[in-house]
N, C-alpha and C. Protein backbone atom coordinates (compact mmCIF):
# COMPACT_ATOMS: atom_id res chain seq x y z
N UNK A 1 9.06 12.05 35.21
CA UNK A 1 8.62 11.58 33.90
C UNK A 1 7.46 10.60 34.11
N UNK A 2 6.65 10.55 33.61
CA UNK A 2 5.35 9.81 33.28
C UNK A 2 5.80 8.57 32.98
N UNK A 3 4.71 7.43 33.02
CA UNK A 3 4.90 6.22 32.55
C UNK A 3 4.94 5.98 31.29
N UNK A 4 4.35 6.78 30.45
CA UNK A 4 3.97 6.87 28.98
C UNK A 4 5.12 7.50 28.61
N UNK A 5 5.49 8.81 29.11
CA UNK A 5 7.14 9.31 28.69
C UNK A 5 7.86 8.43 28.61
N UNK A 6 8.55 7.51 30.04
CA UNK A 6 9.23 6.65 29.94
C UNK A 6 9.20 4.92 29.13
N UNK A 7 8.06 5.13 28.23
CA UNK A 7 7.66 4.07 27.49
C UNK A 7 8.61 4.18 26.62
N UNK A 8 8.31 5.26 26.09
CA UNK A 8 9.31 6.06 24.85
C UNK A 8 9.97 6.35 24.88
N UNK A 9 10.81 7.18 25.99
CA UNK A 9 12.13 7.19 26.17
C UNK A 9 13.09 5.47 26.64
N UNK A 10 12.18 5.25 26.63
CA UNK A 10 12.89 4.09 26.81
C UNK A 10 13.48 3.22 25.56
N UNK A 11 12.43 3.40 24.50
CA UNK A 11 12.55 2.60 23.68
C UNK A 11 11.83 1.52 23.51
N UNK A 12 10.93 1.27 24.39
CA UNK A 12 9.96 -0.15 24.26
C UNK A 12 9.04 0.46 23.20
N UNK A 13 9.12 1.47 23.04
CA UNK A 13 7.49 0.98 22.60
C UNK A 13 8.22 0.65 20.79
N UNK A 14 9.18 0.56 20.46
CA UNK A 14 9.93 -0.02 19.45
C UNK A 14 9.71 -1.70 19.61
N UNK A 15 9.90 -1.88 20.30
CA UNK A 15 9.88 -3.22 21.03
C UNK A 15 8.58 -3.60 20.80
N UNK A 16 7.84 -2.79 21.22
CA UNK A 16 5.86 -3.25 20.84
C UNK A 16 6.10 -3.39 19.26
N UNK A 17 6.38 -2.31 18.72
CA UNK A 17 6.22 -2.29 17.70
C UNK A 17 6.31 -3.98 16.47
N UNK A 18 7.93 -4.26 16.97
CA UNK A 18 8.21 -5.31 16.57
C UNK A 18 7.37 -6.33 16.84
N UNK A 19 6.95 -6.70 18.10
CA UNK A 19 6.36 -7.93 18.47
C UNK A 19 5.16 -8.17 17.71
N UNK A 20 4.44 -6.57 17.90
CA UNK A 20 2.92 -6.55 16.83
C UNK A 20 3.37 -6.97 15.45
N UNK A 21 4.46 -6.79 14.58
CA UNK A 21 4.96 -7.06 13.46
C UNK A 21 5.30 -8.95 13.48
N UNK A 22 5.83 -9.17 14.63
CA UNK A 22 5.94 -10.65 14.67
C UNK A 22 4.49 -11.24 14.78
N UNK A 23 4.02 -10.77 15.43
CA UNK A 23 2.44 -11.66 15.51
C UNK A 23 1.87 -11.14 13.96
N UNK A 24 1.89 -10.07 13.51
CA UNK A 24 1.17 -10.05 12.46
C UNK A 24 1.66 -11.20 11.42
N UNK A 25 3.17 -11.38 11.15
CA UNK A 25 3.75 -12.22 10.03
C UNK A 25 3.14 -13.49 10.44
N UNK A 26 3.10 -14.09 12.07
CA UNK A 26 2.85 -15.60 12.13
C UNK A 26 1.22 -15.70 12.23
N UNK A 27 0.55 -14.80 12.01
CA UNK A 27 -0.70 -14.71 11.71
C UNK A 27 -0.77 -14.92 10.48
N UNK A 28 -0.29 -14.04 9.00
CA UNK A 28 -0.98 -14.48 8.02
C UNK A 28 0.10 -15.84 7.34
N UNK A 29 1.79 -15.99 7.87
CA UNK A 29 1.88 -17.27 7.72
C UNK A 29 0.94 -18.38 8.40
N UNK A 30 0.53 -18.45 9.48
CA UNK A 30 -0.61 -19.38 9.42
C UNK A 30 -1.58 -19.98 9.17
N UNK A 31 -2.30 -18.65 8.43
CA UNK A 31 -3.28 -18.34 7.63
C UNK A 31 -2.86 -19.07 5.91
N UNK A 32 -2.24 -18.52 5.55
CA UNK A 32 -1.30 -19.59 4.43
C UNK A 32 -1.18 -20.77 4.57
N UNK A 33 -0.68 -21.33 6.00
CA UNK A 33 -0.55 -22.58 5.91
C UNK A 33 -1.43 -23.43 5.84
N UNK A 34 -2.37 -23.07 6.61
CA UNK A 34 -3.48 -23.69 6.64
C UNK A 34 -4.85 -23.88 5.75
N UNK A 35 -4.71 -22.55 4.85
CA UNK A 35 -5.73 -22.40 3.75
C UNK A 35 -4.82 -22.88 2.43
N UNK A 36 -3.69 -22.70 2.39
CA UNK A 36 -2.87 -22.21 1.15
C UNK A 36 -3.13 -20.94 0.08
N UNK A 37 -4.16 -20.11 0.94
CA UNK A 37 -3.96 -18.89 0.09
C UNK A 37 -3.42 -17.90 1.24
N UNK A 38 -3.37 -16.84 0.18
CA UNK A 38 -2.97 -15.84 0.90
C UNK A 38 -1.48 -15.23 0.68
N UNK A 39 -1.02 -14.72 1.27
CA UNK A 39 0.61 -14.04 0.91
C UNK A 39 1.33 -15.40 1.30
N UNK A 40 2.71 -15.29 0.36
CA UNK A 40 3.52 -16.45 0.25
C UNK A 40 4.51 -16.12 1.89
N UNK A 41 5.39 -17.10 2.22
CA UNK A 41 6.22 -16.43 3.54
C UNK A 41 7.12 -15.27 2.96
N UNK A 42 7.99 -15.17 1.78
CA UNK A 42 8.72 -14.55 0.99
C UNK A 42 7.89 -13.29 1.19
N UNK A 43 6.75 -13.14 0.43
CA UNK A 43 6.16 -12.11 0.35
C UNK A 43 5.51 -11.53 1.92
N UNK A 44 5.30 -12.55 3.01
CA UNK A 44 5.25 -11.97 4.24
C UNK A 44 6.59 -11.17 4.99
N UNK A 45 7.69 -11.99 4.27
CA UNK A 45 8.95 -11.64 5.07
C UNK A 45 9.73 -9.74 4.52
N UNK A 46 9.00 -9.81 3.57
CA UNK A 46 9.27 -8.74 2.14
C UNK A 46 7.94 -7.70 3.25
N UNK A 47 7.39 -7.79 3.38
CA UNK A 47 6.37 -7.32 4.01
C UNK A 47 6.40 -6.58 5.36
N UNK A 48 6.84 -7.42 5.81
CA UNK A 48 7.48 -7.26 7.37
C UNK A 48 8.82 -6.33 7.91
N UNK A 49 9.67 -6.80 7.11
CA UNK A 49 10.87 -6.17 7.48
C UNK A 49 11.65 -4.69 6.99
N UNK A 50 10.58 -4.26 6.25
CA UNK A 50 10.94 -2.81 6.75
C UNK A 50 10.43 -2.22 7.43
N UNK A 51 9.12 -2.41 8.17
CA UNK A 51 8.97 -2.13 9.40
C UNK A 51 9.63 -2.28 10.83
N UNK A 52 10.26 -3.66 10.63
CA UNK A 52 11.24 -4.10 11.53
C UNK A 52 12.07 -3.20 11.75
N UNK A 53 12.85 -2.75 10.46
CA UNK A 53 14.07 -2.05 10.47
C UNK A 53 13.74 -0.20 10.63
N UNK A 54 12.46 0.19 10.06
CA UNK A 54 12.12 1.68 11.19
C UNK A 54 12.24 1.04 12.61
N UNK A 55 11.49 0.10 12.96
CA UNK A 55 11.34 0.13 14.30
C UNK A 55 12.87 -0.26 15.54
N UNK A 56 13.62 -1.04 14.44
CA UNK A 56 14.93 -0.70 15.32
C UNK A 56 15.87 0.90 14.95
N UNK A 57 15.36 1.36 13.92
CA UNK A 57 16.54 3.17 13.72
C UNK A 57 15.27 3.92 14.62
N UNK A 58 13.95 3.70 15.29
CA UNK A 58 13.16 4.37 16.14
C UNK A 58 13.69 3.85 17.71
N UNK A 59 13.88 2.91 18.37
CA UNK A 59 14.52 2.38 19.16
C UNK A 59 16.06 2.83 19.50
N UNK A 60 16.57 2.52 18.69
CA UNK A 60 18.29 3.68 18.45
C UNK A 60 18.25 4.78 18.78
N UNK A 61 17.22 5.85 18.18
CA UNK A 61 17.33 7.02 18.38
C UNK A 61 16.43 7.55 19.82
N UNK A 62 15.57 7.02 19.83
CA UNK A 62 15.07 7.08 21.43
C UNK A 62 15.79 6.68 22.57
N UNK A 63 16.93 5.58 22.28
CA UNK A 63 17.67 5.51 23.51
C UNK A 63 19.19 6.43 23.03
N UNK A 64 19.49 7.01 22.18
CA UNK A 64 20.48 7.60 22.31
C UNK A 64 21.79 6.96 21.40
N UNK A 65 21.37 6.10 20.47
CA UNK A 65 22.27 5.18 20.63
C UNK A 65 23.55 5.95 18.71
N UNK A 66 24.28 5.05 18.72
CA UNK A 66 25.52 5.60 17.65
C UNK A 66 24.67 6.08 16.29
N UNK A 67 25.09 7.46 16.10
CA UNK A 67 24.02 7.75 15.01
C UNK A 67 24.12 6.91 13.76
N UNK A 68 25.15 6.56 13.26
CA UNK A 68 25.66 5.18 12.60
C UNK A 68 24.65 3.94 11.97
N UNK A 69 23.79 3.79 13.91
CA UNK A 69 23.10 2.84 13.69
C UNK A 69 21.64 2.79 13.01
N UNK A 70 21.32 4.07 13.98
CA UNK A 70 20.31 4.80 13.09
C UNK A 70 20.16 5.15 11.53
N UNK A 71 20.91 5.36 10.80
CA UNK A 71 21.35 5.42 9.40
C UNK A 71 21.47 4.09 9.25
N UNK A 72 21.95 3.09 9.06
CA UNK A 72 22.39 1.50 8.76
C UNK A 72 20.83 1.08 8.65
N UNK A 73 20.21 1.27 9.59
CA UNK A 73 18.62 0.85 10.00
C UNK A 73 17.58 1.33 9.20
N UNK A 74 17.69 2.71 8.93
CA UNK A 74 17.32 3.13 7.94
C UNK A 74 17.50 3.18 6.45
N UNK A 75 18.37 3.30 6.04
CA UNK A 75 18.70 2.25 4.96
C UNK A 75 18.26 1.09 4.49
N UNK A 76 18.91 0.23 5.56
CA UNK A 76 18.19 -1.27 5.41
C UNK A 76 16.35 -1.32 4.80
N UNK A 77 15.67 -0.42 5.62
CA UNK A 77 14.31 -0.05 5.53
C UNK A 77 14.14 -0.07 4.16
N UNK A 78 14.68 1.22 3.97
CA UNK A 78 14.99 1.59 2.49
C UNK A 78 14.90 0.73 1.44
N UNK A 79 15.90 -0.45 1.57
CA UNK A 79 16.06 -0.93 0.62
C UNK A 79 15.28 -2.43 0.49
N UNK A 80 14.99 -2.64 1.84
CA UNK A 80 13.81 -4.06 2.43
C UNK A 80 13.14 -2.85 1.41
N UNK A 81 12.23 -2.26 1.86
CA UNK A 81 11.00 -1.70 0.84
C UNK A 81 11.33 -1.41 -1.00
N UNK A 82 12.06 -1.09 -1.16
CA UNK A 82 12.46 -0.75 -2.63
C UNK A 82 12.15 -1.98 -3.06
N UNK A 83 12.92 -3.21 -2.50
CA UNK A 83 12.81 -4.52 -2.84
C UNK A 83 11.28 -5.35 -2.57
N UNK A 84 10.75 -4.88 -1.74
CA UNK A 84 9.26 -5.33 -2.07
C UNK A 84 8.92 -4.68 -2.97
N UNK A 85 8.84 -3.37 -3.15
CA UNK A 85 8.08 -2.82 -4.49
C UNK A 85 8.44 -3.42 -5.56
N UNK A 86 9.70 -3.71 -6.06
CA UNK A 86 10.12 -4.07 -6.99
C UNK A 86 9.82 -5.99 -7.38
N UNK A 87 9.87 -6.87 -6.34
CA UNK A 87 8.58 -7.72 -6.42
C UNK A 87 7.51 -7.68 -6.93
N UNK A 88 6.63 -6.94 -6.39
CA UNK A 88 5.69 -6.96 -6.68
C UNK A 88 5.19 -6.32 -8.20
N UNK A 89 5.92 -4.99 -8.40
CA UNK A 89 5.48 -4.97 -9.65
C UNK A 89 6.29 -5.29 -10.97
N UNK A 90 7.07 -6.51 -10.60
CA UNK A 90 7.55 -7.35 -11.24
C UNK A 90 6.67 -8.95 -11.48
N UNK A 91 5.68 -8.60 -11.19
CA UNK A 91 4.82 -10.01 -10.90
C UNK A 91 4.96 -11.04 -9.67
């Protein structure tokens, strides 16, 4: 297996995924903090975490893991996003 296969079979690159998602949130929370414009943390955190939650039911299923979890994860996604939409076009 390749290095790049075993990236993915491994499951890291879920792991990238997240971290790029963590630097992105403490990027534009910083950006907020320091300007005071920009997305609120609420609305960064609303933002963020259904990506989080593909990226752990993508991680699950690349390593094999209880299909259970994969569904729970996805879901969660699901409903992290429903709930930003519904934010937002709620004002």
């Amino acid at each position: 297996m390749t290095d790049f296969a075993a990236f993915f079979a491994s499951g890291q690159v879920a792991d990238l995924m997240v971290a790029v998602l963590l630097v992105e949130a403490l990027a534009l929370l910083a950006f907020w903090r320091l300007t005071g414009r920009g997305l609120s943390p609420r609305s960064i955190a609303a933002l963020v975490l259904p990506g989080v939650f593909f990226a752990l039911a993508l991680r699950a299923a690349l390593t094999g893991a209880w299909w259970g979890f994969v569904s729970l994860s996805l879901t969660a996604a699901f409903f992290a996003h429903a709930c930003d939409v519904w934010r937002r076009l709620r004002g």
